[in-house]
N, C-alpha and C. Protein backbone atom coordinates (compact mmCIF):
# COMPACT_ATOMS: atom_id res chain seq x y z
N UNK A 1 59.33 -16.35 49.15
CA UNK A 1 59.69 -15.26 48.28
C UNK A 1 58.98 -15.36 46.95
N UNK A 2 58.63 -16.36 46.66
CA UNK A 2 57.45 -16.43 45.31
C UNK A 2 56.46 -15.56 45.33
N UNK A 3 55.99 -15.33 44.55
CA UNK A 3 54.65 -13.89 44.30
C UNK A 3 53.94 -14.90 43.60
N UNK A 4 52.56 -14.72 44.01
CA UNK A 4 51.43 -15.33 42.94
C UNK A 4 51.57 -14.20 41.56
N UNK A 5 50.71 -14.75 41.06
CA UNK A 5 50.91 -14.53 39.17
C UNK A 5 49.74 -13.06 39.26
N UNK A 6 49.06 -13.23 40.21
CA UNK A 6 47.87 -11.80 39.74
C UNK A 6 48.27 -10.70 41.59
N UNK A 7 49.49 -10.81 41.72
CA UNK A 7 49.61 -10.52 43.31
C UNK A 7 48.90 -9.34 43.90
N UNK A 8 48.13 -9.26 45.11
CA UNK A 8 47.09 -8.24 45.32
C UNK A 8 47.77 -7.35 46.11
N UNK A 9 47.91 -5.97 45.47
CA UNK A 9 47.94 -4.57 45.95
C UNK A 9 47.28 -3.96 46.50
N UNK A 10 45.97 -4.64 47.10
CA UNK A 10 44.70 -3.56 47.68
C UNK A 10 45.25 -2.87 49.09
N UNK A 11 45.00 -1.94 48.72
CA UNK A 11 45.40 -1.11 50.06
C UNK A 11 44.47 -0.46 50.55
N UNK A 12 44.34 -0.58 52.34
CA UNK A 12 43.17 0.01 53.03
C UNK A 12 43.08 1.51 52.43
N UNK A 13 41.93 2.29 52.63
CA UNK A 13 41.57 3.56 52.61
C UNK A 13 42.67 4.66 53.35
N UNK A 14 42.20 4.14 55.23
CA UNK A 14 42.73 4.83 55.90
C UNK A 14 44.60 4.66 55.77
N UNK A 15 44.91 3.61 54.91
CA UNK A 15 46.66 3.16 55.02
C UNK A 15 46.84 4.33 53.81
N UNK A 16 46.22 4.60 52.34
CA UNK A 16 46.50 5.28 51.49
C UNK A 16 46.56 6.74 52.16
N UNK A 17 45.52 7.29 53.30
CA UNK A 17 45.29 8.32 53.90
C UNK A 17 46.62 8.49 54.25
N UNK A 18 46.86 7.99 55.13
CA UNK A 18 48.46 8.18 55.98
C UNK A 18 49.73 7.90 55.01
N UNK A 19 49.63 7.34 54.14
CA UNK A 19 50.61 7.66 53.02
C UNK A 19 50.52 9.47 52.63
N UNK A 20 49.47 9.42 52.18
CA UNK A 20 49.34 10.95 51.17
C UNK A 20 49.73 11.90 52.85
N UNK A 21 48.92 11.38 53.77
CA UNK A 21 49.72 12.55 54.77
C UNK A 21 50.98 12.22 55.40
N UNK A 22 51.77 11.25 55.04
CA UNK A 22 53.55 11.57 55.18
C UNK A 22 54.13 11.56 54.05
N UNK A 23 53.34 12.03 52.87
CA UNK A 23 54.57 12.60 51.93
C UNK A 23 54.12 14.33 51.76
N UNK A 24 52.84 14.39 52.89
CA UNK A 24 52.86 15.98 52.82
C UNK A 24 53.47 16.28 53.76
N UNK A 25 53.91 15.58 54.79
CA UNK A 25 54.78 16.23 55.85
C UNK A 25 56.41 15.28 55.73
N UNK A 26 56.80 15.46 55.04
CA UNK A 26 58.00 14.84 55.13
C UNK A 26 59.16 15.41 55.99
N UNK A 27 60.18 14.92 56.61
CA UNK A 27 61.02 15.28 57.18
C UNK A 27 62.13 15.56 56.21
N UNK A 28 62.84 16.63 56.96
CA UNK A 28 64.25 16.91 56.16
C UNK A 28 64.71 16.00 55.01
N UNK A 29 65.32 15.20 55.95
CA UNK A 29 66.15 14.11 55.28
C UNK A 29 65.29 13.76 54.27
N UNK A 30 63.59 13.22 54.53
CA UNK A 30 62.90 12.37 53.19
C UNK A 30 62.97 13.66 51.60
N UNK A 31 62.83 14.71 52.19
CA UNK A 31 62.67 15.90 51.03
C UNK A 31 64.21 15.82 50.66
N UNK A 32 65.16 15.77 51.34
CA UNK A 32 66.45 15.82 50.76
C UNK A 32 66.63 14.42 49.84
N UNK A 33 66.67 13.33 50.32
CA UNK A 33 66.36 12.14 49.43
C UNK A 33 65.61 12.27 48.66
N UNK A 34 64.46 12.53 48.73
CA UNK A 34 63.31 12.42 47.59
C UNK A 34 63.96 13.70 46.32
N UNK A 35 64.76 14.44 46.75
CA UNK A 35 65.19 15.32 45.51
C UNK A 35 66.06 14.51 44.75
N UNK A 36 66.75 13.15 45.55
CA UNK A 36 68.10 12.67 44.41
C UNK A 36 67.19 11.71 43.36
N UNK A 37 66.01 10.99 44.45
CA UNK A 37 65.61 10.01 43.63
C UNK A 37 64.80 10.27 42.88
N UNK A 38 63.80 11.23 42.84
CA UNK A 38 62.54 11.83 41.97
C UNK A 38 63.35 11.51 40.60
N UNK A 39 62.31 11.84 39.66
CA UNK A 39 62.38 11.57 38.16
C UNK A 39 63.09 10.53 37.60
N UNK A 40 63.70 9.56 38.40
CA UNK A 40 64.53 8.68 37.89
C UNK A 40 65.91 9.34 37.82
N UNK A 41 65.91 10.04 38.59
CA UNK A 41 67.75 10.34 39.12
C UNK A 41 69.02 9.58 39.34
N UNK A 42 68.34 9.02 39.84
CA UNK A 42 69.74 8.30 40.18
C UNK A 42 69.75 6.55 39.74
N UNK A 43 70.40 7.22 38.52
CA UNK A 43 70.37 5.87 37.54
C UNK A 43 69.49 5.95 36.68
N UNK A 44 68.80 6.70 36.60
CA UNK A 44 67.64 6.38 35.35
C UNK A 44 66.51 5.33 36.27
N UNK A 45 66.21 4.57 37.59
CA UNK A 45 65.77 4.14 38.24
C UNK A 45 64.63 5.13 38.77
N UNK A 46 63.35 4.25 38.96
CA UNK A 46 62.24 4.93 39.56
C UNK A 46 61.72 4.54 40.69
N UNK A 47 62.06 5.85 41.44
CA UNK A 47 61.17 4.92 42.92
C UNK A 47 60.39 5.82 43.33
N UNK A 48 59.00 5.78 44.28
CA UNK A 48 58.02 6.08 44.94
C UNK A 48 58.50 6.29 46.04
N UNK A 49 57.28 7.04 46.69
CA UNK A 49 57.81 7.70 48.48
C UNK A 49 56.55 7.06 49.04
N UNK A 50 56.99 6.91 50.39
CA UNK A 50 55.87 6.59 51.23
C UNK A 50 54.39 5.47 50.47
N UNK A 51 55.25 4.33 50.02
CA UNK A 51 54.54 3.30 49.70
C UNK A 51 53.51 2.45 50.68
N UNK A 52 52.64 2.11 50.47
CA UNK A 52 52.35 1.19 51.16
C UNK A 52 52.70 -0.30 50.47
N UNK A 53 53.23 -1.09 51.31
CA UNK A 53 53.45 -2.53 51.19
C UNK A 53 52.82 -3.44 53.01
N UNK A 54 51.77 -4.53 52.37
CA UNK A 54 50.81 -4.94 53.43
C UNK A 54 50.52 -4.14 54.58
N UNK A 55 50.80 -4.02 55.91
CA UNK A 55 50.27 -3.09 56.78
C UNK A 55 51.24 -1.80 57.16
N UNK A 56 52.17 -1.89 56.58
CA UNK A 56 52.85 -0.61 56.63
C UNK A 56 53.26 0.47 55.11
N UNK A 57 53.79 1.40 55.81
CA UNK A 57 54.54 2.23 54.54
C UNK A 57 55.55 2.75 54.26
N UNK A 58 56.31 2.08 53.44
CA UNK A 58 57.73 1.90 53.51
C UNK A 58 58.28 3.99 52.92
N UNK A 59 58.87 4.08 53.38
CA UNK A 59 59.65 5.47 53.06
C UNK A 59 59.88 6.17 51.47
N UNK A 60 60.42 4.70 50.86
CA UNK A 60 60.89 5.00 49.45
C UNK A 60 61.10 3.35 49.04
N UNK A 61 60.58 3.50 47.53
CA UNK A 61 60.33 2.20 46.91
C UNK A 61 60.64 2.04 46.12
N UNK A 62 61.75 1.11 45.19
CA UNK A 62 62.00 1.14 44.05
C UNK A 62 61.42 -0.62 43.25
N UNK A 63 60.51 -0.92 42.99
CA UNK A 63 59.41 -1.87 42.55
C UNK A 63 60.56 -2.93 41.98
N UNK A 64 61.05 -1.69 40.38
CA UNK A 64 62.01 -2.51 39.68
C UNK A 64 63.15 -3.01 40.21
N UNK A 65 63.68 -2.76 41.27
CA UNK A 65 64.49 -3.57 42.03
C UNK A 65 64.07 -4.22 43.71
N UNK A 66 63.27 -3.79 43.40
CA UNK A 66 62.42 -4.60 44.88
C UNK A 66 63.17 -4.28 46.14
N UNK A 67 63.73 -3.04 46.00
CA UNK A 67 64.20 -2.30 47.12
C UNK A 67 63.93 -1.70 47.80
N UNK A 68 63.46 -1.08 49.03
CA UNK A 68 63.23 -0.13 50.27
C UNK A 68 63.99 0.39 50.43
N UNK A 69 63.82 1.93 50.77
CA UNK A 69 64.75 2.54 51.88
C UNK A 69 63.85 3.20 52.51
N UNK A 70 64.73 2.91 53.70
CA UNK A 70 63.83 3.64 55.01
C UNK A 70 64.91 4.84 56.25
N UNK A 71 64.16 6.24 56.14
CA UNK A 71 65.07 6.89 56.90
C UNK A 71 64.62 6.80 58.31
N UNK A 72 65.41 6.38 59.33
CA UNK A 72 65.28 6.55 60.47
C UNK A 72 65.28 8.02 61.40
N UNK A 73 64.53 7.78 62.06
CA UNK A 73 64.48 9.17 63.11
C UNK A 73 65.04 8.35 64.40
N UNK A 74 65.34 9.22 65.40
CA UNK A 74 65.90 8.75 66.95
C UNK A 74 65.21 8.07 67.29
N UNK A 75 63.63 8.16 67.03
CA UNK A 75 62.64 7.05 67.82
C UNK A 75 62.73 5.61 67.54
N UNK A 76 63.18 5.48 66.48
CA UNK A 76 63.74 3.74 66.02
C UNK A 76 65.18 2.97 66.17
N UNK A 77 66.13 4.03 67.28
CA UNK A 77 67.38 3.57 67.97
C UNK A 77 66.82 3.05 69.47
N UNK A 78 65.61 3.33 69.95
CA UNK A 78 65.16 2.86 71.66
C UNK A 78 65.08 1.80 71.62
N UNK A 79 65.48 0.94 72.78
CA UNK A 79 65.01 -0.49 72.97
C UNK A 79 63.53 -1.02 72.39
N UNK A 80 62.45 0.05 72.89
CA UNK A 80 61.17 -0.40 72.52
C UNK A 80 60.79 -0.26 71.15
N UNK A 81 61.83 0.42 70.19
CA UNK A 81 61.62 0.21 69.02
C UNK A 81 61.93 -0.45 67.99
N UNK A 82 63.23 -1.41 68.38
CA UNK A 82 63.93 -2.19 67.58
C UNK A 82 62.98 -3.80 66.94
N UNK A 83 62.51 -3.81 68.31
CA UNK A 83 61.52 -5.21 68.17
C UNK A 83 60.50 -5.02 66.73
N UNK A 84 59.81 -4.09 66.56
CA UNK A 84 59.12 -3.38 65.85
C UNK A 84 59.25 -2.90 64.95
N UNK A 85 60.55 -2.59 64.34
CA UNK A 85 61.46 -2.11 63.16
C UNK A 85 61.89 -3.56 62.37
N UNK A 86 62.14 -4.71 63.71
CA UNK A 86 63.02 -6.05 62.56
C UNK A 86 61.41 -6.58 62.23
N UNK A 87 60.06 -6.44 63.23
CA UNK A 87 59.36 -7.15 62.56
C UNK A 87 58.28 -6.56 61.33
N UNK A 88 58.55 -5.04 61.28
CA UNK A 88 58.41 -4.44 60.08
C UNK A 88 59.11 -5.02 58.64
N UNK A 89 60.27 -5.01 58.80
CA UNK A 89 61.43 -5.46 58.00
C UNK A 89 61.22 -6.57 57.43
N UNK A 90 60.55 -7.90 58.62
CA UNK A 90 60.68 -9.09 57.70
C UNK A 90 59.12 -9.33 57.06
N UNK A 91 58.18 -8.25 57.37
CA UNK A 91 57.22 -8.46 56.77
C UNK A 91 57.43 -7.77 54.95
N UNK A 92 58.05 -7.23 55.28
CA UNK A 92 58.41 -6.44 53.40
C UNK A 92 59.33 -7.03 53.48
N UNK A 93 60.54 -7.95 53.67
CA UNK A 93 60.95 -8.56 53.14
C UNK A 93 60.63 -9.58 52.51
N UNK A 94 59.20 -10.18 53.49
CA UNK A 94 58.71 -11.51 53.12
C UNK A 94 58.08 -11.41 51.71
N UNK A 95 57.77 -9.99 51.16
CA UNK A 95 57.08 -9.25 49.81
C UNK A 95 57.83 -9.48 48.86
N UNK A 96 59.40 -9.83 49.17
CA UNK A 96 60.50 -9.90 47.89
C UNK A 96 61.70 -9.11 48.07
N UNK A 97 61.18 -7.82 48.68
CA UNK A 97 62.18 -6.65 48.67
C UNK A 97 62.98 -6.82 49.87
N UNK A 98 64.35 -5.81 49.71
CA UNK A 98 65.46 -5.62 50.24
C UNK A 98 64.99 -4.58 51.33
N UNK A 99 65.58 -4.28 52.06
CA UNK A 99 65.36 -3.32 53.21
C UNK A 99 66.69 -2.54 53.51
N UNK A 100 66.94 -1.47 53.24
CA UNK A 100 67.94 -0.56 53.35
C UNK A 100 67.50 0.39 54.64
N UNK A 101 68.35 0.97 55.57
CA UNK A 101 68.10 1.50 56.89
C UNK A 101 68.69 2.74 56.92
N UNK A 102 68.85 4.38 57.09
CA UNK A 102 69.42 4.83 57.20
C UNK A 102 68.91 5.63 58.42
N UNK A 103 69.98 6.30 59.27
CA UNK A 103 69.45 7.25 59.64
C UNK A 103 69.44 8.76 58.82
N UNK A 104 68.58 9.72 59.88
CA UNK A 104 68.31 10.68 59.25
C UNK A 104 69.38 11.42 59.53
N UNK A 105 70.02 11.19 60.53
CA UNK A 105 71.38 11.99 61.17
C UNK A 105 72.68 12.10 59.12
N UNK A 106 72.44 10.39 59.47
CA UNK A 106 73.59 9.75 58.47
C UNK A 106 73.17 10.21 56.77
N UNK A 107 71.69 10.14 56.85
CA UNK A 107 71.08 11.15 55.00
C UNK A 107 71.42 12.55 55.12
N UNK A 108 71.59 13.33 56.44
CA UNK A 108 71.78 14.92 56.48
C UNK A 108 73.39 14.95 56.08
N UNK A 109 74.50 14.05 56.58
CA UNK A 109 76.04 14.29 57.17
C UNK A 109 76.38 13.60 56.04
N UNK A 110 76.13 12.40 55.27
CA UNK A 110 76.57 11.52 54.13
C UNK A 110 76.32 11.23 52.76
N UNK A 111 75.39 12.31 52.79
CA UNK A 111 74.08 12.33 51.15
C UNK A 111 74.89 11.44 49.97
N UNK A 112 76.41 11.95 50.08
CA UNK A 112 76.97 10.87 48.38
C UNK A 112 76.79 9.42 49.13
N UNK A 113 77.47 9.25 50.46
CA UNK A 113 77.58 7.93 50.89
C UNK A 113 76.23 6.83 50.59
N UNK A 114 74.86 7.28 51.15
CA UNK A 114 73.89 6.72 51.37
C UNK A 114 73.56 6.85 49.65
N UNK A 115 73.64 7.82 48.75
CA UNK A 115 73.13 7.69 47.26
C UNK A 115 74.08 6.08 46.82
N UNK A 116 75.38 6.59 47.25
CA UNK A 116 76.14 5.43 47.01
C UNK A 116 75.68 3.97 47.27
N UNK A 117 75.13 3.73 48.36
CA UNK A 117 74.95 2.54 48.72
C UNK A 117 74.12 2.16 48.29
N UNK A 118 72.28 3.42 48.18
CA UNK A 118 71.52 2.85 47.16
C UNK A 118 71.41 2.29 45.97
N UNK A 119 72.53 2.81 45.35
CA UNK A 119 72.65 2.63 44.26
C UNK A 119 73.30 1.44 43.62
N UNK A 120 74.32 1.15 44.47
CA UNK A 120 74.82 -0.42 44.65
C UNK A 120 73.89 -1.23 44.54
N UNK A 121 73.08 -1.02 45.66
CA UNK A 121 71.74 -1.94 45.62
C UNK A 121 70.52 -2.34 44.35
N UNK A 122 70.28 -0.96 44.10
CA UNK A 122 69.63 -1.25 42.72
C UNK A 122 70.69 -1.80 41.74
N UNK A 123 71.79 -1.78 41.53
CA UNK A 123 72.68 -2.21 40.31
C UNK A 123 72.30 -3.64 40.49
N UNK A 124 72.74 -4.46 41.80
CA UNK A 124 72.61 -5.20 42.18
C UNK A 124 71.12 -6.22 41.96
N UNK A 125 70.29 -5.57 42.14
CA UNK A 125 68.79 -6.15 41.75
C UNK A 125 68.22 -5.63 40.56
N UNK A 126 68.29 -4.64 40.30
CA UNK A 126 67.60 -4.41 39.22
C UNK A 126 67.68 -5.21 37.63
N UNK A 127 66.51 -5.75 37.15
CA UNK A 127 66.55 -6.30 36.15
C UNK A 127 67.55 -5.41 35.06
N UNK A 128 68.17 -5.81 34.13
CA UNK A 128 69.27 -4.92 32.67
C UNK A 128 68.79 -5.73 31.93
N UNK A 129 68.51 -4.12 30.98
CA UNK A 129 67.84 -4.75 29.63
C UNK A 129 68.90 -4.88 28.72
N UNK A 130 69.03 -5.73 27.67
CA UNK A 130 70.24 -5.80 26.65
C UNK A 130 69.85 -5.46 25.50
N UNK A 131 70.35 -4.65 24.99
CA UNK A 131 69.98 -3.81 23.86
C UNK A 131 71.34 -4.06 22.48
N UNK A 132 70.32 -4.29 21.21
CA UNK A 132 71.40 -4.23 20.19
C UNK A 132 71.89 -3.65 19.91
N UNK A 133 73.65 -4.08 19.82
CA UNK A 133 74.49 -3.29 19.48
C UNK A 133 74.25 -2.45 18.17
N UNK A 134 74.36 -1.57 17.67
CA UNK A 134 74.30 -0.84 16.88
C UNK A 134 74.20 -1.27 15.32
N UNK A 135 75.26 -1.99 15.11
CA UNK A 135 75.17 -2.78 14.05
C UNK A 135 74.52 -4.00 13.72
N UNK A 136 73.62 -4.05 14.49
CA UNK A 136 72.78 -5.34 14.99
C UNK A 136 71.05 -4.71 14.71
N UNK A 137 71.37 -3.48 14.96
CA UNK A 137 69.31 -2.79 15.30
C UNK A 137 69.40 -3.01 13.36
N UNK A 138 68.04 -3.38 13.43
CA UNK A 138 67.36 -3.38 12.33
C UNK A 138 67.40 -4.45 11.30
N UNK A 139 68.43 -5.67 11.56
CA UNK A 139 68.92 -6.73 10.71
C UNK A 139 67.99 -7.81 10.70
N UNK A 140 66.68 -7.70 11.68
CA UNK A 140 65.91 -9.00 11.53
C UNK A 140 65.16 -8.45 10.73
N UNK A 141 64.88 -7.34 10.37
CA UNK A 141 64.02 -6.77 9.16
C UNK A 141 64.37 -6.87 8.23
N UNK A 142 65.58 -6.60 7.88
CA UNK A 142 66.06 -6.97 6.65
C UNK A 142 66.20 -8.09 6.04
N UNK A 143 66.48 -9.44 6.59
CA UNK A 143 66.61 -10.77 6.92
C UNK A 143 65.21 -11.57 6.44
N UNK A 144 64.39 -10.88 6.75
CA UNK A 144 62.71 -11.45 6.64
C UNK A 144 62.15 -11.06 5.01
């Protein structure tokens, strides 16, 4: 789980290609999600769509908490797809990040539930900055 100090982001050509063409074709559910999380919605938190992380591209990315979410379609409940989904999973996990699963059924029928849970998650990881109390901003200036 350590990251080297200069960690490399290079991403193939054709992997950036297939990013930019699944956030032009997004499914329901990703356009319905991508409306809570855009601009830093939910929470003041920023996450990306259709990232690439090493040979795949994760759905939705939140960096500052080193979180994933990924919406499932029916094709990733088949036997032949599960194998292929956990070894997706532990390769971005092996990156640092968390891996959140939803289906698309469960983002259409549960939208507060699944915001809910994301959001747990980032509380949970995300670095908090501590900020001076009020009567505190400006006293090392004065002090000096």
């Amino acid at each position: 789980m350590d990251e080297p100090k200069d960690p490399s982001w290079k991403v193939s050509s054709s992997l950036r290609s297939k990013a930019r063409e699944l956030r032009r074709n997004a499914t329901d559910a990703e356009r319905i999600l991508w409306s809570e999380l855009r601009d830093h919605r939910l929470n003041g938190i920023g996450f990306r769509r259709q990232v690439p992380i090493k040979n795949y591209i994760a759905d939705f990315a939140c960096h500052a908490a080193k979180l994933v979410v990924e919406l499932d379609g029916g094709q990733h409940f088949s036997d032949r797809s599960k194998p292929a989904d956990a070894a997706r999973t532990a390769v971005i996990e092996a990156r640092g990040f968390r891996v959140l699963r939803f289906s698309n059924h469960e983002m259409m029928t549960n939208r507060a539930g699944v915001l809910e849970t994301i959001a747990a998650a980032v509380a949970e990881r995300a670095p908090t900055l501590t900020l001076p109390r009020k009567g505190e901003r400006g006293q090392e200036k004065q002090k000096s």
